[in-house]
N, C-alpha and C. Protein backbone atom coordinates (compact mmCIF):
# COMPACT_ATOMS: atom_id res chain seq x y z
N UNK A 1 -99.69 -127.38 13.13
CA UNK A 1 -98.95 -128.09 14.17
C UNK A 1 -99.50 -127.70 15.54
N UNK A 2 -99.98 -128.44 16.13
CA UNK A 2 -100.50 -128.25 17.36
C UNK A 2 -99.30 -128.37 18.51
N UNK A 3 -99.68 -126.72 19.40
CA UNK A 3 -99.10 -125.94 20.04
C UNK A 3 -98.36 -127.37 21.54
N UNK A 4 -97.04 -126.70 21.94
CA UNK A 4 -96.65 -127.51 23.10
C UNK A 4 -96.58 -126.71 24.30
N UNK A 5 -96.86 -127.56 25.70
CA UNK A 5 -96.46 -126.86 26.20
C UNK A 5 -95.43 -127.13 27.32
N UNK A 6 -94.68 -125.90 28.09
CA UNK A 6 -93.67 -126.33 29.06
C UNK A 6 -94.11 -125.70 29.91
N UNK A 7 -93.08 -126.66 31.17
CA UNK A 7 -93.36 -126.08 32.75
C UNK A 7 -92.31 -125.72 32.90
N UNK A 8 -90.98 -125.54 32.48
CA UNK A 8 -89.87 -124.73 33.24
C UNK A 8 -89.45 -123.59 32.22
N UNK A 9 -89.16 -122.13 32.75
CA UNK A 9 -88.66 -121.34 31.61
C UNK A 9 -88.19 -121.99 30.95
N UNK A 10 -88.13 -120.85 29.77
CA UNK A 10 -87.45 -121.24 28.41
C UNK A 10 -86.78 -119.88 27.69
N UNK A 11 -85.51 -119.91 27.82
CA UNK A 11 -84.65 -118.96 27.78
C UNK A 11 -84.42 -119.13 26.32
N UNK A 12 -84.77 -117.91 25.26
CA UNK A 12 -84.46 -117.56 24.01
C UNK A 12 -83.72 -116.22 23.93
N UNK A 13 -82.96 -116.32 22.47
CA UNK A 13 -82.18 -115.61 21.96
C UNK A 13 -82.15 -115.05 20.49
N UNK A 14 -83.01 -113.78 20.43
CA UNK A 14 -82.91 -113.68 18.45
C UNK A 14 -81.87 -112.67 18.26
N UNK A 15 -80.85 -113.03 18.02
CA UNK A 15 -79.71 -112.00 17.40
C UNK A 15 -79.64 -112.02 15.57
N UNK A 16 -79.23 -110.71 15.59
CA UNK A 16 -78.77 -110.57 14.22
C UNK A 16 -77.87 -109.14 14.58
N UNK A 17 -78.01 -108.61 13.13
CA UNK A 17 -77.33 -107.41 12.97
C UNK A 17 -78.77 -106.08 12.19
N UNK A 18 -77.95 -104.64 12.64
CA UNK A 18 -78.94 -103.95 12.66
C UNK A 18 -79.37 -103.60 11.14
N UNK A 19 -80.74 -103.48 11.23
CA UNK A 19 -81.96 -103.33 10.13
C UNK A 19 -82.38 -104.91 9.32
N UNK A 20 -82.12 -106.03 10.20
CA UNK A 20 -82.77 -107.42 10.16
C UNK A 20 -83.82 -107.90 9.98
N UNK A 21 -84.29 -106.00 11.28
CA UNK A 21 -85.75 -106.90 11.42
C UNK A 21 -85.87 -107.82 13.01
N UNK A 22 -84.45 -107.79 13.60
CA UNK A 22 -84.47 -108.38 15.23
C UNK A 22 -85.95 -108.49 15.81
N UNK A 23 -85.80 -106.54 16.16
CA UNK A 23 -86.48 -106.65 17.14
C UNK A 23 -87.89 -106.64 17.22
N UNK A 24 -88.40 -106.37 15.39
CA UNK A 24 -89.17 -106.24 15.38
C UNK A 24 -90.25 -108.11 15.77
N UNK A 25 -89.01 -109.03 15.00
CA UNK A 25 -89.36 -110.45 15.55
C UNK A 25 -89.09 -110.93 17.09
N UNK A 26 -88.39 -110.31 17.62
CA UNK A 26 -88.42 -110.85 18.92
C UNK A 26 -90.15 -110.23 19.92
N UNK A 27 -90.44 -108.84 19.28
CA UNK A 27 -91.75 -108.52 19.94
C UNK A 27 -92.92 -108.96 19.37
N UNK A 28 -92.73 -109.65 17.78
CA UNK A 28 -94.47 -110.24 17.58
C UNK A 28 -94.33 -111.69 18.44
N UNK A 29 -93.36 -112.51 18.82
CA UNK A 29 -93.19 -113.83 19.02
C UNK A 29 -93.13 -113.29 20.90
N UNK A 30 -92.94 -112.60 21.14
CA UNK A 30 -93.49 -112.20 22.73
C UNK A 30 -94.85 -111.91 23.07
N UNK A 31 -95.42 -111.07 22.20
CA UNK A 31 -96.72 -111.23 22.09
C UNK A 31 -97.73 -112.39 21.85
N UNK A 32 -97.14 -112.83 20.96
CA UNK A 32 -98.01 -114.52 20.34
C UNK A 32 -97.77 -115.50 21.84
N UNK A 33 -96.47 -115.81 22.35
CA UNK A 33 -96.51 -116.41 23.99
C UNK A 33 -97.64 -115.96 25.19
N UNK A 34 -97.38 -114.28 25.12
CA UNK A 34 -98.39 -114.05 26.07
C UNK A 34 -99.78 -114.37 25.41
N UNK A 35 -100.12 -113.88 24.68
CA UNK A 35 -101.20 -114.74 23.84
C UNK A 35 -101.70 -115.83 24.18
N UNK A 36 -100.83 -116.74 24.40
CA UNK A 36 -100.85 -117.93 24.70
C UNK A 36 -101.39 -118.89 26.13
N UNK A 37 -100.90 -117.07 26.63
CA UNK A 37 -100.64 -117.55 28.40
C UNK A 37 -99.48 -117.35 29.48
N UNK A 38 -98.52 -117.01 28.38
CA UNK A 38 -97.28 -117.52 29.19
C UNK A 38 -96.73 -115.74 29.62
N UNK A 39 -95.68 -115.78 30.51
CA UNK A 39 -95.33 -114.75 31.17
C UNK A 39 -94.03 -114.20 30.11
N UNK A 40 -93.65 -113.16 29.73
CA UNK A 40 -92.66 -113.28 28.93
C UNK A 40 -91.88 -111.88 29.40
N UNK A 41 -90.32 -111.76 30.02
CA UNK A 41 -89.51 -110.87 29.79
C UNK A 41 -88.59 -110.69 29.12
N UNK A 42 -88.53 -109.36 28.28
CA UNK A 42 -87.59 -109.34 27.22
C UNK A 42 -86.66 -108.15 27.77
N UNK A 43 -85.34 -108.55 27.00
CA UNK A 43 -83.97 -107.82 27.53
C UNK A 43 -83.24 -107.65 26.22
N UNK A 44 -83.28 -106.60 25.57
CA UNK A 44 -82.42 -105.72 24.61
C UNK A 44 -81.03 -105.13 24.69
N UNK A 45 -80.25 -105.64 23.80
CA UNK A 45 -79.08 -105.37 23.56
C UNK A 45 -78.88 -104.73 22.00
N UNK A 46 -78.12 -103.24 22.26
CA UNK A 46 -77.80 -102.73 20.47
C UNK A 46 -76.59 -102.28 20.40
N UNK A 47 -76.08 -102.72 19.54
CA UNK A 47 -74.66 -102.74 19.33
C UNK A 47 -74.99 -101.30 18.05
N UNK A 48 -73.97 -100.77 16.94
CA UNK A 48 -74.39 -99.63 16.27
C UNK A 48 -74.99 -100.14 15.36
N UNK A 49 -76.24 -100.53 16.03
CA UNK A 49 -77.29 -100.85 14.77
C UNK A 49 -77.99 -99.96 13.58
N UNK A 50 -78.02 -99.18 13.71
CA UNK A 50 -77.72 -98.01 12.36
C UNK A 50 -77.04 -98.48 11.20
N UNK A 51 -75.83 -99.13 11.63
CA UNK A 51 -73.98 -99.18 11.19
C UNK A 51 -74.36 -100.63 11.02
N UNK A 52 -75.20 -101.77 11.03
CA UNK A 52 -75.03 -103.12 10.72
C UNK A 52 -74.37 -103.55 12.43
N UNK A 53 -74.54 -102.79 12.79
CA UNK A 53 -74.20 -103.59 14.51
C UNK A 53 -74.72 -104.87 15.08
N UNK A 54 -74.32 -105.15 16.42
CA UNK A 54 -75.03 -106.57 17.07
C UNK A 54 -76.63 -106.07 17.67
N UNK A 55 -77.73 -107.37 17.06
CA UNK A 55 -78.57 -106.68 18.13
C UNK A 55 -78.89 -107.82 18.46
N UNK A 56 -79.24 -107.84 19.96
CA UNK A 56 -79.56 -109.01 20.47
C UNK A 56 -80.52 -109.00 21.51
N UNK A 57 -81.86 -109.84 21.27
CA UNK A 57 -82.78 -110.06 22.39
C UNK A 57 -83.02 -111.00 23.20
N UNK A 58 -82.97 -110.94 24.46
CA UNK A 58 -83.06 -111.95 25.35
C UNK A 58 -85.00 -112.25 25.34
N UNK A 59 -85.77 -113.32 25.46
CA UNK A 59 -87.39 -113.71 25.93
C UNK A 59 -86.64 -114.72 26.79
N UNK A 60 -87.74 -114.53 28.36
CA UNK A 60 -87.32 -115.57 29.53
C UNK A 60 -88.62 -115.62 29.38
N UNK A 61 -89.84 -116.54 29.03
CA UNK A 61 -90.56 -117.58 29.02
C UNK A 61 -90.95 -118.27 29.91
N UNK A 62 -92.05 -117.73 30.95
CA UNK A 62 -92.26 -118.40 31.88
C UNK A 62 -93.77 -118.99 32.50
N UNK A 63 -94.68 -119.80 33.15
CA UNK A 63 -95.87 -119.83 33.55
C UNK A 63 -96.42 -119.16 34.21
N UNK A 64 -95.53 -118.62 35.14
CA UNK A 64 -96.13 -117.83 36.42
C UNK A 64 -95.40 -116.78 36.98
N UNK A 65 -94.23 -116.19 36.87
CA UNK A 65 -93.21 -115.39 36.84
C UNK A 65 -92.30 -114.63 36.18
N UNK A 66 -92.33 -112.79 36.17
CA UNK A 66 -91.71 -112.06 35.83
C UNK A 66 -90.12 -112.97 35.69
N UNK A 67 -89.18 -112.95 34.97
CA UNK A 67 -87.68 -112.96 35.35
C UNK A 67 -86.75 -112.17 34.78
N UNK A 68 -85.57 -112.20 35.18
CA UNK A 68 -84.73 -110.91 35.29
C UNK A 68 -84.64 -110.91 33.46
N UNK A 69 -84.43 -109.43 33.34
CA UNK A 69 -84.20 -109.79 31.56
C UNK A 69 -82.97 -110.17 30.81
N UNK A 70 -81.77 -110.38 31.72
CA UNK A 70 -80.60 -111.03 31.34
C UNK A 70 -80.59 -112.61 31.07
N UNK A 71 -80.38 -113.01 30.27
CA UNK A 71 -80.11 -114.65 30.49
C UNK A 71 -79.07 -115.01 30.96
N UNK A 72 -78.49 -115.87 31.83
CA UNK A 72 -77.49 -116.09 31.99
C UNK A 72 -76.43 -116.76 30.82
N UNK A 73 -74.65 -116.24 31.43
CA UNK A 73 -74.46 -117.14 30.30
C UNK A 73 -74.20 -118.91 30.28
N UNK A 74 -74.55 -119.28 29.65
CA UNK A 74 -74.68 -120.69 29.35
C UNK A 74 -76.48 -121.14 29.55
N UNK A 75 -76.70 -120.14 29.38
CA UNK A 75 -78.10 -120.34 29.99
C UNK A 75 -79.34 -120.47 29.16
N UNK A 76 -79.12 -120.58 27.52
CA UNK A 76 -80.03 -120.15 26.52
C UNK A 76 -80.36 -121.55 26.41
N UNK A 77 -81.76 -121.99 25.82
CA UNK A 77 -82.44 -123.20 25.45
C UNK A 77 -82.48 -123.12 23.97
N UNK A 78 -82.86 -121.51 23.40
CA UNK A 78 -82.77 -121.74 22.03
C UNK A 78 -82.06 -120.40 21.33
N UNK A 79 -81.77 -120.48 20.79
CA UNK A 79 -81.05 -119.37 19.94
C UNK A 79 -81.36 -119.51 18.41
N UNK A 80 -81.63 -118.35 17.86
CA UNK A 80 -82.55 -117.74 16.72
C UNK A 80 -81.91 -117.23 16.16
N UNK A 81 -80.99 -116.58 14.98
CA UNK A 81 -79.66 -116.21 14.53
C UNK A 81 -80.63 -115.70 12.90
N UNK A 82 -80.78 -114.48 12.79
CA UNK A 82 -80.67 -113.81 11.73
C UNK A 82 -79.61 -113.37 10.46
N UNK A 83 -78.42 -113.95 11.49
CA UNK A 83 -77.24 -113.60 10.75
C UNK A 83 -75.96 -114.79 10.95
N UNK A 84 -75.80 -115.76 10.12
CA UNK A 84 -75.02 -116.89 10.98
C UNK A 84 -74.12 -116.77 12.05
N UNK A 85 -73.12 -115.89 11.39
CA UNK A 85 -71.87 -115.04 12.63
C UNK A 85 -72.57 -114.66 13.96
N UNK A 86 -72.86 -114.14 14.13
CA UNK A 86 -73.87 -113.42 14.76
C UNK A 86 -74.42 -114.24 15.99
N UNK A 87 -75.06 -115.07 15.41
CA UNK A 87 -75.68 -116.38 15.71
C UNK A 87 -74.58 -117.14 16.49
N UNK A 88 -73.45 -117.81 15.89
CA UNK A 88 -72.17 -118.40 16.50
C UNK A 88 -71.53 -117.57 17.64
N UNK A 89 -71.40 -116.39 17.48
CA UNK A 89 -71.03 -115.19 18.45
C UNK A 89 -71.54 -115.77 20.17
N UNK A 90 -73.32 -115.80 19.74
CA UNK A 90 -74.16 -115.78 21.03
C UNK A 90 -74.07 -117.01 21.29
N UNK A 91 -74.34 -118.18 20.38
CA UNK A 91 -73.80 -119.77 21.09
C UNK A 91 -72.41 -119.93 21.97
N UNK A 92 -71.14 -119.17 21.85
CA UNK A 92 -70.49 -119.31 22.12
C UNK A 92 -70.43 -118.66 23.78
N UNK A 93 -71.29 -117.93 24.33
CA UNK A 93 -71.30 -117.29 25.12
C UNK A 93 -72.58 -117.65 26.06
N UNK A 94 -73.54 -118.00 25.42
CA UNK A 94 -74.82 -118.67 25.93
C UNK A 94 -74.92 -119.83 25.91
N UNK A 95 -74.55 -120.52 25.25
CA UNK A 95 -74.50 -121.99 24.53
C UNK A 95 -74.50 -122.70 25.72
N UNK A 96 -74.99 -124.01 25.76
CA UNK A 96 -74.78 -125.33 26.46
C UNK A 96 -74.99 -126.21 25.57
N UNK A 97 -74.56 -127.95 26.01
CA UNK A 97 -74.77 -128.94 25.06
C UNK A 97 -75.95 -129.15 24.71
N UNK A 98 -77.19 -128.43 25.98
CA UNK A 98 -78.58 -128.81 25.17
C UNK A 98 -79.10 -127.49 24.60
N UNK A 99 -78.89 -126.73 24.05
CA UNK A 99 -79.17 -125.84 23.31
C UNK A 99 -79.83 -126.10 21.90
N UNK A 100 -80.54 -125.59 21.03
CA UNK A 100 -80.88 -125.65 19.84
C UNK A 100 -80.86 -124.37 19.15
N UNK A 101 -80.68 -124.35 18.17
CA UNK A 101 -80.04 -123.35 17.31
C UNK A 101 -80.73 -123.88 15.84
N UNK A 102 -81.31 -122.02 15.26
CA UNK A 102 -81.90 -122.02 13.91
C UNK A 102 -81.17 -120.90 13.41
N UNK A 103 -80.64 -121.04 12.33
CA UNK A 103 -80.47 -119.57 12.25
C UNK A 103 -80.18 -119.75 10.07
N UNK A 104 -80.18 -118.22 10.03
CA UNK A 104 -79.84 -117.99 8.61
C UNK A 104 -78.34 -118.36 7.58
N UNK A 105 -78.63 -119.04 7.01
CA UNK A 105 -77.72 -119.00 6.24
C UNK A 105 -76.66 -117.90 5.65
N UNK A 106 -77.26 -116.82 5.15
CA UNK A 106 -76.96 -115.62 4.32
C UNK A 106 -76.38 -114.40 5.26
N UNK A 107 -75.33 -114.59 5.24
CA UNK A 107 -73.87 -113.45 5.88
C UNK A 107 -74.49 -112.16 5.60
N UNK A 108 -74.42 -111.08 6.24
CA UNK A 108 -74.42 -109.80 5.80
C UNK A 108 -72.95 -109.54 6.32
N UNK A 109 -71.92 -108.99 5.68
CA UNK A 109 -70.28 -108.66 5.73
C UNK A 109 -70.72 -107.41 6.37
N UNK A 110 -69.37 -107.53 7.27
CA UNK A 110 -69.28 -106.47 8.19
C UNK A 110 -68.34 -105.72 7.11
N UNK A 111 -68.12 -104.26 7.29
CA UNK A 111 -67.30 -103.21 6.73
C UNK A 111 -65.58 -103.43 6.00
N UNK A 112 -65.29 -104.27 7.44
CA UNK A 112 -64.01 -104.67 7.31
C UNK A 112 -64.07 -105.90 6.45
N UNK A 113 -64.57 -106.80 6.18
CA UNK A 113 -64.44 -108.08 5.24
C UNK A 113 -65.04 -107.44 3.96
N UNK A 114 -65.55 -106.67 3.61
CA UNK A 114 -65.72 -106.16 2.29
C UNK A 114 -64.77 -105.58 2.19
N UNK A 115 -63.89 -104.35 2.55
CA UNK A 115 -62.85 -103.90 2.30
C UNK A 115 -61.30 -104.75 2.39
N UNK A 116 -61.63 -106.40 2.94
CA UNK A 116 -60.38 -106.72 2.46
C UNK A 116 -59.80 -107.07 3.81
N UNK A 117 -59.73 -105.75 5.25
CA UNK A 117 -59.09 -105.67 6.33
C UNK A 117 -59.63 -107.21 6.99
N UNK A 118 -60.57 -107.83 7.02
CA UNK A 118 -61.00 -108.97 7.84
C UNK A 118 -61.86 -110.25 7.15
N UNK A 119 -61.50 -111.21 7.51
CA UNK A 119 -61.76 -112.39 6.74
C UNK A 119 -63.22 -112.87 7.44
N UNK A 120 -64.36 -113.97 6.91
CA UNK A 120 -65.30 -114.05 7.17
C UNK A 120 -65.32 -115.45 7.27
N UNK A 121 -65.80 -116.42 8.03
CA UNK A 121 -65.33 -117.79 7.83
C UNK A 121 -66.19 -118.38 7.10
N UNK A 122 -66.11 -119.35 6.53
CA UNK A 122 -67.11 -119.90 5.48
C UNK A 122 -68.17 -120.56 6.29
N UNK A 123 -69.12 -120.93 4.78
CA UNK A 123 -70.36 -121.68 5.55
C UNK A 123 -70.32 -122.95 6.51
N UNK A 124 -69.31 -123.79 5.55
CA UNK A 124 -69.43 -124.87 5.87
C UNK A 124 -68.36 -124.77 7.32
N UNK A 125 -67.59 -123.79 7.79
CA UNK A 125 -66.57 -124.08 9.13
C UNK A 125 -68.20 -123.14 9.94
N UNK A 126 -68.84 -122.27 9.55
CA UNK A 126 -70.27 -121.85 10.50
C UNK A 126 -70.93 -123.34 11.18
N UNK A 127 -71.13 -124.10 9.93
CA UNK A 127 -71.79 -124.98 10.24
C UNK A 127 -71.67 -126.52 11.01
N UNK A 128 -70.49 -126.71 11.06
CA UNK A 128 -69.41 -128.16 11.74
C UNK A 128 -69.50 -127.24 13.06
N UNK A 129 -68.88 -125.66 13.80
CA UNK A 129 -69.51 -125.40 14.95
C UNK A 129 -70.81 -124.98 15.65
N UNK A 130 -71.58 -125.11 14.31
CA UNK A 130 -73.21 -125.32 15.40
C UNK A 130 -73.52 -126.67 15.67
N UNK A 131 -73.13 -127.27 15.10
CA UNK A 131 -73.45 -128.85 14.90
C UNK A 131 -72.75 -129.72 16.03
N UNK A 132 -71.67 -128.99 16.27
CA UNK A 132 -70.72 -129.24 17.17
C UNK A 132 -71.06 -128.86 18.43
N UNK A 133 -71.86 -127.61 18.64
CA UNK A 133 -71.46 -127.14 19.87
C UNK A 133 -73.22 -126.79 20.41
N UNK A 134 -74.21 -127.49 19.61
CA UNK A 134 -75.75 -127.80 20.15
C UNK A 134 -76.11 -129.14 20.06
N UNK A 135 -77.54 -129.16 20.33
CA UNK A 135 -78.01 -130.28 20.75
C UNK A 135 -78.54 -130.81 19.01
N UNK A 136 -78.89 -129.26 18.69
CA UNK A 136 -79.37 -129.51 17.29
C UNK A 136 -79.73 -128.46 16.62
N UNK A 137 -79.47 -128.63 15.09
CA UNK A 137 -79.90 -127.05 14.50
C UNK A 137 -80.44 -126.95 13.46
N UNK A 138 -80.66 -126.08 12.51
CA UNK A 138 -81.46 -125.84 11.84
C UNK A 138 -81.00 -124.65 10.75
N UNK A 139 -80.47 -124.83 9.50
CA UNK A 139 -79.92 -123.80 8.80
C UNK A 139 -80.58 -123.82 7.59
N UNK A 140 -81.19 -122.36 7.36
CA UNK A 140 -81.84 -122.32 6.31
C UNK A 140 -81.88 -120.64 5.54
N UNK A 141 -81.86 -120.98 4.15
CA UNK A 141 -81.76 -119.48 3.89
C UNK A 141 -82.81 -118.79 3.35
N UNK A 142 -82.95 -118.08 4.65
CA UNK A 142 -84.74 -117.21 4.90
C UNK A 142 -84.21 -116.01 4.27
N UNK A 143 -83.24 -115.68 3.90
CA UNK A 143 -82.93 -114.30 2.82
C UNK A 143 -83.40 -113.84 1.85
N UNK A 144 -83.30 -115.33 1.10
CA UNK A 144 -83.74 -116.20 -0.69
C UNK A 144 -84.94 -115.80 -0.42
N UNK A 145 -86.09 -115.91 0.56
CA UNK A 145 -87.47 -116.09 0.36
C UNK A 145 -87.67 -114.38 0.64
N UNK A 146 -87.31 -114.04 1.40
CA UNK A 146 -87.27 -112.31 1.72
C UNK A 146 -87.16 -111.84 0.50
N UNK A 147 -86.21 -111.79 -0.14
CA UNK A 147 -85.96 -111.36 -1.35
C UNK A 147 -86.90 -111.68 -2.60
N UNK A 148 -87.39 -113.10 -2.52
CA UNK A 148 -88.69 -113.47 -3.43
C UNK A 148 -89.75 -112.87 -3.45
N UNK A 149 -90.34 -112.38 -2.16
CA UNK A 149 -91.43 -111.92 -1.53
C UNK A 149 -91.23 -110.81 -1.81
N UNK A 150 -89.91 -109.94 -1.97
CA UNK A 150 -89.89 -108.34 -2.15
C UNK A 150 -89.28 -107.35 -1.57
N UNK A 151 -89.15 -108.05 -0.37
CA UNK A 151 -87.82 -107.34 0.68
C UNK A 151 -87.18 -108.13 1.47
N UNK A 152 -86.10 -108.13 1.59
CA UNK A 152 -85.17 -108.97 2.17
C UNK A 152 -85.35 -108.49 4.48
N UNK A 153 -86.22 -107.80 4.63
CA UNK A 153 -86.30 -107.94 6.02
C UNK A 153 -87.21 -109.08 6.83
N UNK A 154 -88.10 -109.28 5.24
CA UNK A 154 -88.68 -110.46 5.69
C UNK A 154 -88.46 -111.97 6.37
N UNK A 155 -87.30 -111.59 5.81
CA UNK A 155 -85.98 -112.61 6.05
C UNK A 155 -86.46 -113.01 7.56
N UNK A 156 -86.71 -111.89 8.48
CA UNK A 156 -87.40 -112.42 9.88
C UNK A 156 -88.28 -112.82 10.28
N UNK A 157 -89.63 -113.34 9.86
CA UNK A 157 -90.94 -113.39 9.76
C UNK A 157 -90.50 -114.66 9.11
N UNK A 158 -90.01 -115.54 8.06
CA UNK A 158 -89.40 -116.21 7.40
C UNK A 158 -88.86 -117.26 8.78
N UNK A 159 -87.76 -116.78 9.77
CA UNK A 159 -87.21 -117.51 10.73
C UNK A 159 -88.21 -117.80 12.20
N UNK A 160 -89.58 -116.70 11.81
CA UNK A 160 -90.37 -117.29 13.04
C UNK A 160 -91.47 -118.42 12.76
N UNK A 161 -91.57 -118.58 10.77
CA UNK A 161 -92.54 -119.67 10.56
C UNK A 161 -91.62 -120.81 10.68
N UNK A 162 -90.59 -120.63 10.48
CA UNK A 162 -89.03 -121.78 10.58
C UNK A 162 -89.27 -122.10 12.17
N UNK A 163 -89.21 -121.85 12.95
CA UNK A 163 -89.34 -121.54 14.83
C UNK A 163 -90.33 -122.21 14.99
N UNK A 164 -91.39 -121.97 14.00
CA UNK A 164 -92.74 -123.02 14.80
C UNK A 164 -92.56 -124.00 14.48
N UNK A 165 -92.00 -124.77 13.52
CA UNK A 165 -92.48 -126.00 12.75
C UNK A 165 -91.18 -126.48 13.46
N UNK A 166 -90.68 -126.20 14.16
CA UNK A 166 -89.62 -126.81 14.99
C UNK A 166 -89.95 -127.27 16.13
N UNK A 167 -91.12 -127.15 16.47
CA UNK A 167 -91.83 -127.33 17.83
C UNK A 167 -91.04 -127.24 19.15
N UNK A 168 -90.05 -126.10 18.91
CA UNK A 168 -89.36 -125.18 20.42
C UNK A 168 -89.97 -124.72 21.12
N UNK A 169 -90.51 -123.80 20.93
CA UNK A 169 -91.49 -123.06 21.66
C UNK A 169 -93.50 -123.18 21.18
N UNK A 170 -94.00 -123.00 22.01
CA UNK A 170 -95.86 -122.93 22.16
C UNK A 170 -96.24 -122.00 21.27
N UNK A 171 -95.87 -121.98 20.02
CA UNK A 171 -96.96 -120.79 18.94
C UNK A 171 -96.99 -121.55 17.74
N UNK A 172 -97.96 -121.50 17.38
CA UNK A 172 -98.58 -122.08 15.56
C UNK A 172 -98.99 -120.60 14.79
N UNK A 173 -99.36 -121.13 13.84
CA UNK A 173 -99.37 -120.29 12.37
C UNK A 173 -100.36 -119.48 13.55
N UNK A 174 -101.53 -120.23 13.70
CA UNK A 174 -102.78 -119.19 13.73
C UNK A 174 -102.13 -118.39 14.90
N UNK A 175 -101.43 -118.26 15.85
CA UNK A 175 -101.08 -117.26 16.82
C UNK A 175 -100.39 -116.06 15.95
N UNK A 176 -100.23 -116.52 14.99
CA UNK A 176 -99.23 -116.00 13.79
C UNK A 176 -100.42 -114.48 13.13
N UNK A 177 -101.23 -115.32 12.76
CA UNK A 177 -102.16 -114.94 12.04
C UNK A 177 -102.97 -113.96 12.93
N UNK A 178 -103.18 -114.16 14.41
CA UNK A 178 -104.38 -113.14 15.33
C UNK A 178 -103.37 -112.15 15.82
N UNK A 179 -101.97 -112.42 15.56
CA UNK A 179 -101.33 -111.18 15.88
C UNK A 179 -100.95 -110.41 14.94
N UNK A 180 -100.31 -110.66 13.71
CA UNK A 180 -100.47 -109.19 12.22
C UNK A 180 -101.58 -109.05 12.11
N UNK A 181 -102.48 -109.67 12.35
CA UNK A 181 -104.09 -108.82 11.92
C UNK A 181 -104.03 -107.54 12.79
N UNK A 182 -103.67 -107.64 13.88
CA UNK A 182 -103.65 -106.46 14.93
C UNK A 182 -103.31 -105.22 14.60
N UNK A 183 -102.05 -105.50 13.75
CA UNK A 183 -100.98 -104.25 13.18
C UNK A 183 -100.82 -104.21 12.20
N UNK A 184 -100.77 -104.66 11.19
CA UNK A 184 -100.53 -104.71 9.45
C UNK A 184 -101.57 -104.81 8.50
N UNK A 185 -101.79 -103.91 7.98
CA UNK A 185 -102.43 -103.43 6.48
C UNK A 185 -102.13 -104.22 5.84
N UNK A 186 -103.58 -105.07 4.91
CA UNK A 186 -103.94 -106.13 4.54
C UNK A 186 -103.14 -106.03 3.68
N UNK A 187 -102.17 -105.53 2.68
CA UNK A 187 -101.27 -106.14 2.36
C UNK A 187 -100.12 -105.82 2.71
N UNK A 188 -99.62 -106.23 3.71
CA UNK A 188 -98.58 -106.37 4.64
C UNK A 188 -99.23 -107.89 5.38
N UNK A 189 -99.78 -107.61 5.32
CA UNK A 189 -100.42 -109.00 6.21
C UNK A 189 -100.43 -110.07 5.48
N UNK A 190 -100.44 -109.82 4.01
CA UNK A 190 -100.92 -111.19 3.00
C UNK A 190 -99.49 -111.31 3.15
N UNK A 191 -98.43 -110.97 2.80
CA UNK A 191 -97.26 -110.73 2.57
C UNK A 191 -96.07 -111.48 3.84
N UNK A 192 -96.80 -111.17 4.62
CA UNK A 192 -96.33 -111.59 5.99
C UNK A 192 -96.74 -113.20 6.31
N UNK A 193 -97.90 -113.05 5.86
CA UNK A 193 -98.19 -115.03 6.16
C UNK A 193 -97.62 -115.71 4.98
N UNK A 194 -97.78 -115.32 4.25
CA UNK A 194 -96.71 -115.84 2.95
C UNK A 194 -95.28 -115.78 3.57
N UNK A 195 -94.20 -115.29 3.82
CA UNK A 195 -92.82 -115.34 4.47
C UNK A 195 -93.42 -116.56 5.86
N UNK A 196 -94.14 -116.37 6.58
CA UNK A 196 -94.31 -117.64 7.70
C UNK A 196 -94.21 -118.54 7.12
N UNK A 197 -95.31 -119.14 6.05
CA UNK A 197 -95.67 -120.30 5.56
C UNK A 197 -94.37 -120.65 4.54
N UNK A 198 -93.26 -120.04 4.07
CA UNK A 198 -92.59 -120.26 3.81
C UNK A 198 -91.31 -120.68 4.60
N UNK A 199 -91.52 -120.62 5.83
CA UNK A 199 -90.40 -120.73 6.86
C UNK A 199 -90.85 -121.59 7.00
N UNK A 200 -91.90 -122.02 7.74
CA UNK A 200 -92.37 -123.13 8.39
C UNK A 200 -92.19 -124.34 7.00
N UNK A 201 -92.03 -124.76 6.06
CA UNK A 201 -92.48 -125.56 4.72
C UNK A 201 -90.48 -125.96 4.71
N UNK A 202 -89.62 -124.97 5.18
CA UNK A 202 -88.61 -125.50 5.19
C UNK A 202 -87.66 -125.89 6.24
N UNK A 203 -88.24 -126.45 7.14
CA UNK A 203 -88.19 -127.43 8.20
C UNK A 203 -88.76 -128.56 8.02
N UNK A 204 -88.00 -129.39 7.53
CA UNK A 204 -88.48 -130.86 7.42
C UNK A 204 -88.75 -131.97 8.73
């Protein structure tokens, strides 16, 4: 898919919960932008991620300018959701009507809804408020393929080949590809374009 490009920031959001795999996707997909060209500041948020906490990264996306690493709220263009809840959490707080939203299917239960103390809302009430409350979205369960592949953190690498084939943001496979070559042992690397090419294949 050949790469797009924009002239006004582009305010993103990859939340999940801790040991996802967040942050490690919010910094190859900052890298692959600058890569690209583009100016990119990132702004970290960790909730007790140890403990399955919130983690959440702000990328402000820009041509020619540093910007602050907060997004404002109402201010996100896209939001990236590792964890559906999670995901709904940050729409609700960032969200505008033109927003777009991808995110995972597959819940990880917080402490209290396994023990009973707190209820978890189902898929289908997750899904009537993304649908509801973006421009457009994208739900898919990058867990299933994590888990196929051998570890379920893949699950993130999974939501950034999902991200391209959405044509949101300026990165294709091959930006994909010149950046794990950088850092990952060839098999980590085979492993890794396999979870992309599987993200990207389920975006129709």
């Amino acid at each position: 898919m050949k790469e797009k490009t924009f002239i006004k920031t582009r305010n993103v959001i990859l939340t999940g919960v801790g040991g996802q795999g967040n942050v490690m996707a919010s910094r190859t997909l900052a890298h692959m932008l600058v890569d690209a060209g583009y100016v990119v500041t990132i702004g970290e948020t960790f909730g007790m991620s140890q403990r399955g906490g919130s983690v959440m990264s702000h990328l402000r996306i820009s041509h020619d300018s540093v910007k602050s690493p907060q997004i404002p709220r109402g201010g996100a263009d896209v939001i990236v959701g590792l964890e559906p809840l999670e995901a709904l959490r940050v729409l609700t707080v960032y969200g505008n009507p033109q927003v777009c939203v991808l995110y995972n299917s597959r819940p990880v239960y917080p402490i209290g809804v396994i023990t009973g103390e707190l209820s978890y809302p189902s898929g289908e009430t997750i899904r009537d408020a993304f649908e509801r409350l973006s421009a457009a979205c994208w739900e898919i369960d990058a867990t299933s393929v994590g888990l196929r592949l051998g570890n379920p953190v893949l699950s993130n690498i999974v939501m950034i080949g999902a991200l391209s084939k959405t044509g949101l943001l300026p990165f294709d496979r091959r930006r994909f590809e010149k950046e794990i070559k950088k850092t990952l042992s060839a098999g980590k690397y085979k492993v890794n374009l396999k979870a992309f090419d599987a993200g990207a294949d389920m975006i129709k």
